[in-house]
C-alpha atoms as a PDB file:
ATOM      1  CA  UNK A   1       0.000   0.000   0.000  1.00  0.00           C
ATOM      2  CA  UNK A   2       2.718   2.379   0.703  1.00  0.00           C
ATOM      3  CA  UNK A   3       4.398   2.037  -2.729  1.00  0.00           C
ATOM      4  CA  UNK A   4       1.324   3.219  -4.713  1.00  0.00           C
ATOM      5  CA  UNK A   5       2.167   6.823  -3.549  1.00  0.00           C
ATOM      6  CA  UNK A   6       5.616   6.497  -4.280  1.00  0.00           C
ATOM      7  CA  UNK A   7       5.449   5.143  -7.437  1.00  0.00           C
ATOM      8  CA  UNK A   8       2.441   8.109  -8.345  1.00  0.00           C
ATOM      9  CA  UNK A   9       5.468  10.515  -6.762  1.00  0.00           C
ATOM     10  CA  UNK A  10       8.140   9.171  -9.314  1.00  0.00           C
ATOM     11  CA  UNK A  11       6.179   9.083 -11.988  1.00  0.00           C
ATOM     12  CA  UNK A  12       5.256  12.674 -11.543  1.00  0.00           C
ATOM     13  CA  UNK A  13       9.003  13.830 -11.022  1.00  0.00           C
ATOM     14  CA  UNK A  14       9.612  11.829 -14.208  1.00  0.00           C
ATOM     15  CA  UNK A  15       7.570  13.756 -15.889  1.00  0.00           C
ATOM     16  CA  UNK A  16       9.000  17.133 -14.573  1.00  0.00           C
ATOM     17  CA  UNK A  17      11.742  16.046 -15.521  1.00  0.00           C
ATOM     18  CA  UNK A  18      11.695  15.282 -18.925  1.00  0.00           C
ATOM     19  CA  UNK A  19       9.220  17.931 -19.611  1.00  0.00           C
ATOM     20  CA  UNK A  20      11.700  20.430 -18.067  1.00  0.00           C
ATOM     21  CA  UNK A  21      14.784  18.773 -20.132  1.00  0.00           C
ATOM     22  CA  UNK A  22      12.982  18.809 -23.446  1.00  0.00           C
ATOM     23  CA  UNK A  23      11.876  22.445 -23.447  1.00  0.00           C
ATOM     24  CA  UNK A  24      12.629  24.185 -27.107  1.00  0.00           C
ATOM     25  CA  UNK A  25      15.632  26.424 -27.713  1.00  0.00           C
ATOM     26  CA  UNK A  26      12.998  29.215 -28.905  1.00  0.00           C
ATOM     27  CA  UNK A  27      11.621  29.787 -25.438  1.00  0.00           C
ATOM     28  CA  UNK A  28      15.108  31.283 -24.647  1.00  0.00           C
ATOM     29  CA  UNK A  29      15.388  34.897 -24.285  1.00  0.00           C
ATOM     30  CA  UNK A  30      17.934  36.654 -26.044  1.00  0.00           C
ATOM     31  CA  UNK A  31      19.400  39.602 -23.937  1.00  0.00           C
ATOM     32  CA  UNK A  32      22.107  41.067 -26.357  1.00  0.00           C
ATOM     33  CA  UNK A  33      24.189  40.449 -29.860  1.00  0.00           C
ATOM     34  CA  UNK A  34      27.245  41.808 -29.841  1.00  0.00           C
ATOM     35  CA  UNK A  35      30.569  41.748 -31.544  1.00  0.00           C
ATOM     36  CA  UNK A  36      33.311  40.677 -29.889  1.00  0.00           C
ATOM     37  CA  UNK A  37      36.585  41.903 -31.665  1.00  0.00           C
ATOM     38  CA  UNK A  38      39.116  39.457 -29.601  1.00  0.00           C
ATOM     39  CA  UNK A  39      39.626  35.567 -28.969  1.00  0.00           C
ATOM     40  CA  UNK A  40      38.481  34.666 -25.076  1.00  0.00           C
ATOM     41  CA  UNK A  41      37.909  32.128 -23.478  1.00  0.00           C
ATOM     42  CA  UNK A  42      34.629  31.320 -20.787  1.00  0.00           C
ATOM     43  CA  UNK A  43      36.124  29.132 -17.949  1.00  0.00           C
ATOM     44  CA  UNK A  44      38.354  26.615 -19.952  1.00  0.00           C
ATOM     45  CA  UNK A  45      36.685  26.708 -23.133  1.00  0.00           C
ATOM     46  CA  UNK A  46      38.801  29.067 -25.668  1.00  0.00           C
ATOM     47  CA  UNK A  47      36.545  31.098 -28.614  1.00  0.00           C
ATOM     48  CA  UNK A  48      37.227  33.040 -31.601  1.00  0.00           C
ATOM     49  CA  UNK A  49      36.387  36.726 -32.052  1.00  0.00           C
ATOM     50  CA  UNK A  50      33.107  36.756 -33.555  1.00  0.00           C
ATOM     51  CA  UNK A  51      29.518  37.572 -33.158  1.00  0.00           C
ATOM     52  CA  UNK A  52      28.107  36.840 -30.132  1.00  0.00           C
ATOM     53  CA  UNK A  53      24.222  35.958 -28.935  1.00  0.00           C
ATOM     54  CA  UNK A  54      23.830  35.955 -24.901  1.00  0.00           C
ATOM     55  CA  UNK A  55      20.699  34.547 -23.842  1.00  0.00           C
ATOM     56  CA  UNK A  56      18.624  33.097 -20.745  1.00  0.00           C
ATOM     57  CA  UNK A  57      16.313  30.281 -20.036  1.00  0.00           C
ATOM     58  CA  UNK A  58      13.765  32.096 -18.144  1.00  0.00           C
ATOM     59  CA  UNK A  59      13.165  29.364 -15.885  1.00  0.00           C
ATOM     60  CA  UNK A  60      16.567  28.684 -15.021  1.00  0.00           C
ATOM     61  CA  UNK A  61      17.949  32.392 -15.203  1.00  0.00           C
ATOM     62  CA  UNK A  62      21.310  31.833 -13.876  1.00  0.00           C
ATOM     63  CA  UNK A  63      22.241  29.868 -16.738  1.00  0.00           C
ATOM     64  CA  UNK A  64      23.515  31.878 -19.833  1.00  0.00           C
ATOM     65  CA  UNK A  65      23.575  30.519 -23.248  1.00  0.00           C
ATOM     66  CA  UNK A  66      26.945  32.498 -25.258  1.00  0.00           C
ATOM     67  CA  UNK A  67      26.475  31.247 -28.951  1.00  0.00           C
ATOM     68  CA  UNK A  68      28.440  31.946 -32.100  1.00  0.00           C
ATOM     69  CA  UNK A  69      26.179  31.009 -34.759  1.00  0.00           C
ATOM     70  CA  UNK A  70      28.246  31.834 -37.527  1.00  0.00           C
ATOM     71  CA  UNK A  71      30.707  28.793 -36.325  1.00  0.00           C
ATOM     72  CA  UNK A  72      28.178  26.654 -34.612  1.00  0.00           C
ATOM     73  CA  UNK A  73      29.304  27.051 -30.906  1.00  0.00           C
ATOM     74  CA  UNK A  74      27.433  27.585 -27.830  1.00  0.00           C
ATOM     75  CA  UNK A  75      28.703  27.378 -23.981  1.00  0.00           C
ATOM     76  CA  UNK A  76      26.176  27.377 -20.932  1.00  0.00           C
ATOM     77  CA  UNK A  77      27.477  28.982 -18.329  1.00  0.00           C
ATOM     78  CA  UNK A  78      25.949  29.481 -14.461  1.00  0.00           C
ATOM     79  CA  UNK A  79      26.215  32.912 -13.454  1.00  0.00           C
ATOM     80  CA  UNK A  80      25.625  35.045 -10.192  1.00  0.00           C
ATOM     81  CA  UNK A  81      23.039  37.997 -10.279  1.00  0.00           C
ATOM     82  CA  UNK A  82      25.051  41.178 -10.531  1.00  0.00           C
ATOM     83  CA  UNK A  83      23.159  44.392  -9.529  1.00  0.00           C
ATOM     84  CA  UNK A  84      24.627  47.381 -11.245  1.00  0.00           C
ATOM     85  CA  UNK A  85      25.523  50.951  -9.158  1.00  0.00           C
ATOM     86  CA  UNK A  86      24.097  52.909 -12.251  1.00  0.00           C
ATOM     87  CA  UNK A  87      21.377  52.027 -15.180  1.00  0.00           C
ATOM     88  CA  UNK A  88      22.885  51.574 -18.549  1.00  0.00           C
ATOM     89  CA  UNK A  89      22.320  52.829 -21.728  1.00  0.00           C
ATOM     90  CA  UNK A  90      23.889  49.777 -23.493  1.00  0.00           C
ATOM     91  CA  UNK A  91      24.427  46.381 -22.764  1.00  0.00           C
ATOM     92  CA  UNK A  92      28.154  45.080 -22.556  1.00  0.00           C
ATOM     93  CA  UNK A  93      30.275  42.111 -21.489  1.00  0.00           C
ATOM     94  CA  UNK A  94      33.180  42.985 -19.453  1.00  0.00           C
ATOM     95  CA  UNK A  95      36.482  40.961 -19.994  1.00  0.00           C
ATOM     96  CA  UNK A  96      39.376  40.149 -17.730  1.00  0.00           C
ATOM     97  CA  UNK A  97      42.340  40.908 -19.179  1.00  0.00           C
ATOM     98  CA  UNK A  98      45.797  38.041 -18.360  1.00  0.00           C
ATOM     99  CA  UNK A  99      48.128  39.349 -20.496  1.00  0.00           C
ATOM    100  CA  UNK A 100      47.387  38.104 -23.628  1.00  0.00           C
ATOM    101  CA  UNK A 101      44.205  35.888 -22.234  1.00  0.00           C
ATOM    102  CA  UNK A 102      40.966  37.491 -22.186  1.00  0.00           C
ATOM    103  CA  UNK A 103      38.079  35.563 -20.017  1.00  0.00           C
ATOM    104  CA  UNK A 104      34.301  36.921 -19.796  1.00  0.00           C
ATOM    105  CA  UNK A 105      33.525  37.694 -16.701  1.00  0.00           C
ATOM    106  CA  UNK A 106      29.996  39.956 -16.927  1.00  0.00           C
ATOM    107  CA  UNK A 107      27.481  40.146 -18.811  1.00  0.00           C
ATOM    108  CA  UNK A 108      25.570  43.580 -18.096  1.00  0.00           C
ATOM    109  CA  UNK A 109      22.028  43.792 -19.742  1.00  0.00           C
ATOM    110  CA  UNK A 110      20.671  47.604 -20.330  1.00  0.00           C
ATOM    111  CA  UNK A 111      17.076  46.942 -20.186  1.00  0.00           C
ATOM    112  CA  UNK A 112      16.605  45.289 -16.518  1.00  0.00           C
ATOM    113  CA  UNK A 113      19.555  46.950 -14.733  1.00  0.00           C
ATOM    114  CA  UNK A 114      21.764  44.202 -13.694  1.00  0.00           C
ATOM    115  CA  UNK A 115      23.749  42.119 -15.149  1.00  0.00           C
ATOM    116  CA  UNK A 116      25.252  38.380 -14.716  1.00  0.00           C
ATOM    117  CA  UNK A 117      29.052  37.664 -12.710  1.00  0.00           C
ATOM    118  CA  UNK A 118      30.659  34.235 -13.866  1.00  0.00           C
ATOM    119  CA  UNK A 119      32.962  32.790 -11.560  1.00  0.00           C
ATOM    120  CA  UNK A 120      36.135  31.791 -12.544  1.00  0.00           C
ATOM    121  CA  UNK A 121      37.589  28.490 -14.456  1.00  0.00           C
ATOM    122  CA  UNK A 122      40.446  26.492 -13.468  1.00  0.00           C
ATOM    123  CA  UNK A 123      42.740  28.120 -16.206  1.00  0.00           C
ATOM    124  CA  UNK A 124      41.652  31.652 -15.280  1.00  0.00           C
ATOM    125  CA  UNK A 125      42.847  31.212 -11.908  1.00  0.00           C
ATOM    126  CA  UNK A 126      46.288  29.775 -12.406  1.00  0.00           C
ATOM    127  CA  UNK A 127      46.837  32.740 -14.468  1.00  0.00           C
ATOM    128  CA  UNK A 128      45.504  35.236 -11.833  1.00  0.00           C
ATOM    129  CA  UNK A 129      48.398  33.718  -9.651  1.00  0.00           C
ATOM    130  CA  UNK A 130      50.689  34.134 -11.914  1.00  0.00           C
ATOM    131  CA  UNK A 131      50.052  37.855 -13.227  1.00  0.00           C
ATOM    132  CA  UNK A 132      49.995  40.221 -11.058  1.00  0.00           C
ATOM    133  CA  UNK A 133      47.831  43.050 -12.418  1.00  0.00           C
ATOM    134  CA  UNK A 134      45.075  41.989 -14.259  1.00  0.00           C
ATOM    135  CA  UNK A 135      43.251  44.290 -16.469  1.00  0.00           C
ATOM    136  CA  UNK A 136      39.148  45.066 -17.621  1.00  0.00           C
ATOM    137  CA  UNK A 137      38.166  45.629 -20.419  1.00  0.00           C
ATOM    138  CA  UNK A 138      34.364  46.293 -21.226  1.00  0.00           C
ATOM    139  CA  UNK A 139      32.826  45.818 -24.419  1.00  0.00           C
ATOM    140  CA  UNK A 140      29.584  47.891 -24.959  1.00  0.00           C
ATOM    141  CA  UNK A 141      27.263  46.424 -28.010  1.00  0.00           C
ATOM    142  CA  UNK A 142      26.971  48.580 -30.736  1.00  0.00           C
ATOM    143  CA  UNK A 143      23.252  49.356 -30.553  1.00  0.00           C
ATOM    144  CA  UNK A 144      21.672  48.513 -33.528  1.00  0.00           C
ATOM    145  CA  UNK A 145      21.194  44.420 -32.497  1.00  0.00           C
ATOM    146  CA  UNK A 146      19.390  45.403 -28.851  1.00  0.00           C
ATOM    147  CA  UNK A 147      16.577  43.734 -27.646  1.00  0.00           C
END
């Protein structure tokens, strides 16, 4: 008798489950497009200079989609809500600056006021041991691709 429930219980968190897994790349929202005129890397994964889509799965908001659809890549990264001193007129992603090793670190959205931190990878910390001063550099989008 006491299995019935759990079994109803599993089922349903099945279901969740695979409902939540299976939801369609359009429901994403797409915060900014922006041109990025450098090679970076996000945590350990290294990416051309390109043109750049950040967005967010509104039901999981602390994970950002950075795509390159002209070469087919995407990275999902988890992020930490950011809450900016000052409203923006344009979005930007600000970059850490290793010498010559650039790493995202924020992603600042104009039209909600805040912005996203990511935390550092494994390679972006040995290198923050190693050098000294580290430099930022911020990136603002060029306006025409807002949303």
């Amino acid at each position: 008798m006491k299995k019935l429930p759990l079994c109803r219980f599993a089922l349903t968190a099945l279901f969740l489950f695979l409902g939540a897994a299976s939801t369609p790349a359009q429901s994403l929202e797409k915060l900014l497009t922006i041109q990025v005129p450098f090679d970076f890397q996000i945590g350990d994964k290294a990416l051309p200079a390109g043109e750049y889509v950040v967005q967010r799965d509104p039901q999981m908001p602390q994970h950002l989609q950075i795509q390159c659809p002209r070469r087919n890549l995407s990275v999902i990264v988890f992020t930490f809500p950011l809450t900016l001193a000052k409203p923006l007129t344009r979005p930007s992603l600000t970059f850490k600056e290793y010498g010559d090793k650039r790493f995202l670190t924020e992603v600042r959205v104009a039209k909600y006021g805040y912005g996203y931190a990511l935390t550092k990878g494994k390679a972006e910390r040995r290198l923050a041991q190693a050098v000294k001063a580290a430099k930022s550099r911020t990136i603002p989008d060029a306006g025409q691709k807002n949303n």
